[in-house]
C-alpha atoms as a PDB file:
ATOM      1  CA  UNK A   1      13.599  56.223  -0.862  1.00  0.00           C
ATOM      2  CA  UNK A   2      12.082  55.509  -4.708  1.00  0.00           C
ATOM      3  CA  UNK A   3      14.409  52.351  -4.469  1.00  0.00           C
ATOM      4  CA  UNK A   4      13.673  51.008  -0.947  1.00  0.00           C
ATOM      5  CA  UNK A   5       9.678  51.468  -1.703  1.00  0.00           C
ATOM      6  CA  UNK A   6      10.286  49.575  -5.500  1.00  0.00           C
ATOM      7  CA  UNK A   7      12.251  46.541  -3.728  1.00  0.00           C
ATOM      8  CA  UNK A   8       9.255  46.552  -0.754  1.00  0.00           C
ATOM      9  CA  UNK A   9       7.034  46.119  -4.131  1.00  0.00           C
ATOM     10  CA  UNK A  10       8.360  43.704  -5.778  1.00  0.00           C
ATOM     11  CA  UNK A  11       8.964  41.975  -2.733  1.00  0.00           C
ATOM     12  CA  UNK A  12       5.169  41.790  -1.854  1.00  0.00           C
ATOM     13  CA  UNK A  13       4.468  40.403  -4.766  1.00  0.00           C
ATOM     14  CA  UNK A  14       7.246  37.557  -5.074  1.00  0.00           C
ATOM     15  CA  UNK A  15       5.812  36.802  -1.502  1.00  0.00           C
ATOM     16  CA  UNK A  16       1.530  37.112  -2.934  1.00  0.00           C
ATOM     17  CA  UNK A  17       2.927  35.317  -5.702  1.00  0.00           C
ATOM     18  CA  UNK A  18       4.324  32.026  -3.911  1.00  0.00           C
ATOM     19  CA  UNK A  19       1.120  31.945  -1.792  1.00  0.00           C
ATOM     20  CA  UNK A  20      -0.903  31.742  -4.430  1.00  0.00           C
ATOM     21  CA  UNK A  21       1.189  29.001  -5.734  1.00  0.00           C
ATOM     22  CA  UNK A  22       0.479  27.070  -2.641  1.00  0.00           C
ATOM     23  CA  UNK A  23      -3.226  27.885  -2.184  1.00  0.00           C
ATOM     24  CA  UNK A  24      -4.044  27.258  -5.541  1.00  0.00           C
ATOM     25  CA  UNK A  25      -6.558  23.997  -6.452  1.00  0.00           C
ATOM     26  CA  UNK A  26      -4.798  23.571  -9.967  1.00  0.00           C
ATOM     27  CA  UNK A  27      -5.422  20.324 -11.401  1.00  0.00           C
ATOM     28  CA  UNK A  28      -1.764  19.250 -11.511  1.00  0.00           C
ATOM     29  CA  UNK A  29      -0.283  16.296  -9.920  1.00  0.00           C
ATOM     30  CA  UNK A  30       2.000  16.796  -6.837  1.00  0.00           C
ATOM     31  CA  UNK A  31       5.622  15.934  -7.935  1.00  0.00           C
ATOM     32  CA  UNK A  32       6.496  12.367  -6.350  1.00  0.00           C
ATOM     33  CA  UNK A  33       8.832  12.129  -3.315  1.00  0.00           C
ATOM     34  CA  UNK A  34      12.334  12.211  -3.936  1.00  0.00           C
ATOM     35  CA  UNK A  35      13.794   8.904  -5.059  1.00  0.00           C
ATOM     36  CA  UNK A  36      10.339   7.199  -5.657  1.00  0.00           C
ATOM     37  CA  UNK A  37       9.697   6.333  -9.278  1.00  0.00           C
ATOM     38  CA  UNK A  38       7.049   7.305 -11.233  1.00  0.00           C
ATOM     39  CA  UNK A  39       4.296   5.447 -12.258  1.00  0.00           C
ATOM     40  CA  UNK A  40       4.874   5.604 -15.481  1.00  0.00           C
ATOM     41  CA  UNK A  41       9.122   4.384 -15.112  1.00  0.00           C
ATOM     42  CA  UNK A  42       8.170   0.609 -14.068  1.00  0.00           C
ATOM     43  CA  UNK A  43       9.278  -2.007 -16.475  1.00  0.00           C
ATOM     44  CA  UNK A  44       6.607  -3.652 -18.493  1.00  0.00           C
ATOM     45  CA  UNK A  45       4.717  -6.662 -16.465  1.00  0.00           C
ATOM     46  CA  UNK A  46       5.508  -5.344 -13.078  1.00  0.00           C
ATOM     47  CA  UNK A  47       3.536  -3.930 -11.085  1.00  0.00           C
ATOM     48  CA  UNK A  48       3.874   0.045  -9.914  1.00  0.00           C
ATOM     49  CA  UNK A  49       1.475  -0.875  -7.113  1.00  0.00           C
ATOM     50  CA  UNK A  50       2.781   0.992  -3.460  1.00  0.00           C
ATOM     51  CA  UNK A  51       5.251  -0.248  -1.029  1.00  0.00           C
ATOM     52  CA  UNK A  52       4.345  -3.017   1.207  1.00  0.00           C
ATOM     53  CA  UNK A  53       3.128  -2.017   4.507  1.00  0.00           C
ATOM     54  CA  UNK A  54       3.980  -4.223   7.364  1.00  0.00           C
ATOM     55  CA  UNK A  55       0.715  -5.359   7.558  1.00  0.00           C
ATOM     56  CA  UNK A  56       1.182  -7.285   3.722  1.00  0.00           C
ATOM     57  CA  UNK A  57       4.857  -8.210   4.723  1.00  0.00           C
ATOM     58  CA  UNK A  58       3.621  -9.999   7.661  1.00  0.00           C
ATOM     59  CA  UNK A  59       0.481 -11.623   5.606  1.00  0.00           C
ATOM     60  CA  UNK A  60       3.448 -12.855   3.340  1.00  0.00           C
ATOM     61  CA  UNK A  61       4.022 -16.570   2.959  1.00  0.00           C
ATOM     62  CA  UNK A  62       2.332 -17.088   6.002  1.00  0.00           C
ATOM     63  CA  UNK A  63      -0.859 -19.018   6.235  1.00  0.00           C
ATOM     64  CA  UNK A  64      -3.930 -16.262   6.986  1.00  0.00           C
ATOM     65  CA  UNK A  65      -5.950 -16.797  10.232  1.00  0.00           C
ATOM     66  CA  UNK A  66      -8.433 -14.504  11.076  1.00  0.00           C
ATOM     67  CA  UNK A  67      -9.431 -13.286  15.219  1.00  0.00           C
ATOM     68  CA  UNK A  68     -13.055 -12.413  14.986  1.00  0.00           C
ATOM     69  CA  UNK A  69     -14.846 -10.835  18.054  1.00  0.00           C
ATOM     70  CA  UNK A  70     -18.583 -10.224  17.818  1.00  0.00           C
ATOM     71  CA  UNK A  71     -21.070 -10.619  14.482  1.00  0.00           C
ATOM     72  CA  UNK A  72     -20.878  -9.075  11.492  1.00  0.00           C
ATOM     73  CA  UNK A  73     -24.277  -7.865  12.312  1.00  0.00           C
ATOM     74  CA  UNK A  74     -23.415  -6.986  16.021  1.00  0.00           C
ATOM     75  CA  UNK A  75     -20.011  -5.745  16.924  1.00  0.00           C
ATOM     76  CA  UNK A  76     -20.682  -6.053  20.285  1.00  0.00           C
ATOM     77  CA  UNK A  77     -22.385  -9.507  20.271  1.00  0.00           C
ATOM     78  CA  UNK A  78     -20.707 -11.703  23.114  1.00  0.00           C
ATOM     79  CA  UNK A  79     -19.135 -13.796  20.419  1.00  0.00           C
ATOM     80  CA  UNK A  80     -15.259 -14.740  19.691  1.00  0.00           C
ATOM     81  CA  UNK A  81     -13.427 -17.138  17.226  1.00  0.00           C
ATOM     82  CA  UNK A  82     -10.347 -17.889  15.101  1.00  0.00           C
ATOM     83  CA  UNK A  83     -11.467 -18.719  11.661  1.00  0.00           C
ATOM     84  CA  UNK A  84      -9.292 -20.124   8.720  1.00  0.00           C
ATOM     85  CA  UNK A  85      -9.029 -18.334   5.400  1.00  0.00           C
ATOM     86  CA  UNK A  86     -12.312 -19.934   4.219  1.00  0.00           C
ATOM     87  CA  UNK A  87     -13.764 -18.366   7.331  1.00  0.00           C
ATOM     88  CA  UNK A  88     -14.466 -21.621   9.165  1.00  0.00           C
ATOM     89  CA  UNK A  89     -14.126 -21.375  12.834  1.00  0.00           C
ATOM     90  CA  UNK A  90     -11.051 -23.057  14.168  1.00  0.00           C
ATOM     91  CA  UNK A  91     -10.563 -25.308  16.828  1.00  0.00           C
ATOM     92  CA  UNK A  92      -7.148 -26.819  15.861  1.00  0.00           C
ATOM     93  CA  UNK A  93      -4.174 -26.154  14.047  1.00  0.00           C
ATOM     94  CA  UNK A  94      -0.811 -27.611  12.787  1.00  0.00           C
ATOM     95  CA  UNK A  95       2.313 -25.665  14.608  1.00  0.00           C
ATOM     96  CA  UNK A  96       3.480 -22.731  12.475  1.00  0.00           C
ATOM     97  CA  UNK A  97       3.818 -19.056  10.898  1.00  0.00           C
ATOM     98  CA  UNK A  98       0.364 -17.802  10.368  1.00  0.00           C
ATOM     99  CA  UNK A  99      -0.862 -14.060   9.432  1.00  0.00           C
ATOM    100  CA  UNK A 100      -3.769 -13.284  11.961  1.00  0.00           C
ATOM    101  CA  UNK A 101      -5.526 -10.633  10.762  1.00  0.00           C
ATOM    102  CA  UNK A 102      -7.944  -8.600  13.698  1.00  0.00           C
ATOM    103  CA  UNK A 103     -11.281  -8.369  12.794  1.00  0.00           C
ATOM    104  CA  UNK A 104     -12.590  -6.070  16.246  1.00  0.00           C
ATOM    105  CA  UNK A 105     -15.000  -3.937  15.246  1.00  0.00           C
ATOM    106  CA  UNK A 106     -16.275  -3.383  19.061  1.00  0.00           C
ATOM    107  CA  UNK A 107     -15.931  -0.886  21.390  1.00  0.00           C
ATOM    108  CA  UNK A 108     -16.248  -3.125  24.412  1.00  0.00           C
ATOM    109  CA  UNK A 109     -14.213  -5.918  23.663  1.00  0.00           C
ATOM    110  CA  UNK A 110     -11.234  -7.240  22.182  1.00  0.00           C
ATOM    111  CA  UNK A 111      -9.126 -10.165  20.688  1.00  0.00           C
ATOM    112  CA  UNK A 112      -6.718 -11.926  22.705  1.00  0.00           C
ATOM    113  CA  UNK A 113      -4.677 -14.736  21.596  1.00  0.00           C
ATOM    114  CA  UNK A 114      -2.061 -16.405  24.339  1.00  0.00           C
ATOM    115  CA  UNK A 115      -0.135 -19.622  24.501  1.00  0.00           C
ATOM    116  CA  UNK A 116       3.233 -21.299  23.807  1.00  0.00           C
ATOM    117  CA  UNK A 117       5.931 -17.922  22.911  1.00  0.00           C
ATOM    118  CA  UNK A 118       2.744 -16.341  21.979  1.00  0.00           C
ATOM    119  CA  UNK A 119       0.344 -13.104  23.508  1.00  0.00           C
ATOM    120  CA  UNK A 120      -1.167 -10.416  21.296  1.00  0.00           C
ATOM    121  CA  UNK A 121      -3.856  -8.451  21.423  1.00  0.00           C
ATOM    122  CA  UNK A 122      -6.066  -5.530  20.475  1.00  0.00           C
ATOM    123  CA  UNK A 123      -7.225  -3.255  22.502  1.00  0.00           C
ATOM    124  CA  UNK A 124     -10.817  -2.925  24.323  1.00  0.00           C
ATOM    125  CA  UNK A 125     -11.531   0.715  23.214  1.00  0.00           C
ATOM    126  CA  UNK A 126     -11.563   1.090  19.299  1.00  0.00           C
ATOM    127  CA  UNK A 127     -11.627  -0.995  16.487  1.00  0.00           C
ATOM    128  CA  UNK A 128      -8.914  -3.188  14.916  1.00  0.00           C
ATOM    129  CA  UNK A 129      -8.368  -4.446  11.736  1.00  0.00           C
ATOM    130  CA  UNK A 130      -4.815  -5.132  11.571  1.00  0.00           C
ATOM    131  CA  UNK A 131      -2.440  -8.400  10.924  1.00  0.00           C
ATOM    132  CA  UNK A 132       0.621  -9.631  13.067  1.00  0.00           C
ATOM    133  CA  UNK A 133       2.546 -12.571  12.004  1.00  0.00           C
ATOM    134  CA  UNK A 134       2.614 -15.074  14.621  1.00  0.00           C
ATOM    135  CA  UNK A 135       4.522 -18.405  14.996  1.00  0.00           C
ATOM    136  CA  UNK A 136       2.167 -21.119  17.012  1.00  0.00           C
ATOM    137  CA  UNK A 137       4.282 -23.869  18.574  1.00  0.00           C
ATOM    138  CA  UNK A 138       2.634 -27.334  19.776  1.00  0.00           C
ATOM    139  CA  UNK A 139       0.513 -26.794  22.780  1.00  0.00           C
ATOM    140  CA  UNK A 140      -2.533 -25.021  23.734  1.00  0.00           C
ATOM    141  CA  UNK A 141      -3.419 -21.163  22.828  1.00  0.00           C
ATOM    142  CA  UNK A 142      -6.528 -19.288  24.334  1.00  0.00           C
ATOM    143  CA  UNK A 143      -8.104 -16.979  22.798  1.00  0.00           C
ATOM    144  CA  UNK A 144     -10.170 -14.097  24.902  1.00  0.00           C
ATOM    145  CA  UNK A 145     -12.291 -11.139  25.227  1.00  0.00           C
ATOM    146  CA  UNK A 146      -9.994  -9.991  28.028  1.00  0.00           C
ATOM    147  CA  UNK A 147     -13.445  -7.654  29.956  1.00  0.00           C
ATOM    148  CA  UNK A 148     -15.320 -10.947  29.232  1.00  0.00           C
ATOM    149  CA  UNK A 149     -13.105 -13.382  30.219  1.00  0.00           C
ATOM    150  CA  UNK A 150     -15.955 -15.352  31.464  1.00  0.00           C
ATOM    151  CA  UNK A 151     -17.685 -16.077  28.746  1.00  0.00           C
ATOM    152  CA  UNK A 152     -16.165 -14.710  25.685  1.00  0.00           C
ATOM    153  CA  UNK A 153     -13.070 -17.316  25.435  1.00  0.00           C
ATOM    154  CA  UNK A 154     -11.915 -20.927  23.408  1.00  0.00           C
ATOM    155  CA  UNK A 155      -9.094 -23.206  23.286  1.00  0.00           C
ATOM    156  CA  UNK A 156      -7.186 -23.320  20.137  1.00  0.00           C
ATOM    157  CA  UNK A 157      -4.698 -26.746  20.004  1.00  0.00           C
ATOM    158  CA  UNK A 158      -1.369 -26.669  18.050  1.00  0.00           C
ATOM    159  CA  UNK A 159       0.184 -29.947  17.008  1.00  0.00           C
END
């Protein structure tokens, strides 16, 4: 019996032990995830930043466009363009890979952009800040607040 109660003992304590372990706020770093370098392991001049996410692979080499639906004081404003990287609303375009970044902030619209091979969009409910990669072909895209078609759209041209 003196051995049964000595191993339930030692047992509860292993087990108060390990929780402790895991509930504790000590200051040390989490190990990194298996198979991802440290920090500290990158070669001199490169750069230990994180992975790309496919966000920055899509943004790469392509030419940055940005879909913009209301103000940057109003979200909700009745207001839609395509501006180039210098933030100059766009009315044409030469045909080809471009990085359009969402810039919906609104809860009541969204940020459509359809033509030749192409349709995305972001949704009406929420907010959307992210960037697709999109390859514009000669012709004639629209973009659109899909809930406002009426007055919330513009023709892009592609040549």
């Amino acid at each position: 019996m003196r051995h049964s109660r000595s191993t339930a003992v030692a047992l509860a304590c292993a087990v108060a032990l390990a929780l402790a372990g895991c509930a504790s706020g000590s200051a040390e770093p989490e190990s990194p995830d298996v198979g991802a370098p440290a920090a500290s392991s990158a070669a001199p001049g490169l750069d230990p930043s994180p992975p790309a996410t496919p966000s920055d692979v899509a943004a790469a080499g392509a030419t940055p466009l940005t879909g913009v639906v209301g103000t940057d004081d109003d979200p909700e404003a009745y207001a839609i363009e395509l501006r180039d990287a210098s933030g100059t609303p766009v009315e044409s375009l030469p045909a080809g890979t471009y990085a359009l970044t969402f810039a919906d902030r609104s809860s009541m619209h969204n940020f459509r952009l359809r033509g030749p091979g192409v349709d995305v969009a972001t949704d009406v409910a929420g907010s959307d800040e992210s960037t697709v990669e999109v390859t514009l072909e000669p012709g004639t895209y629209e973009i659109v607040c899909d809930p406002h078609s009426g007055t919330m759209r513009a023709e892009i041209q592609v040549g």
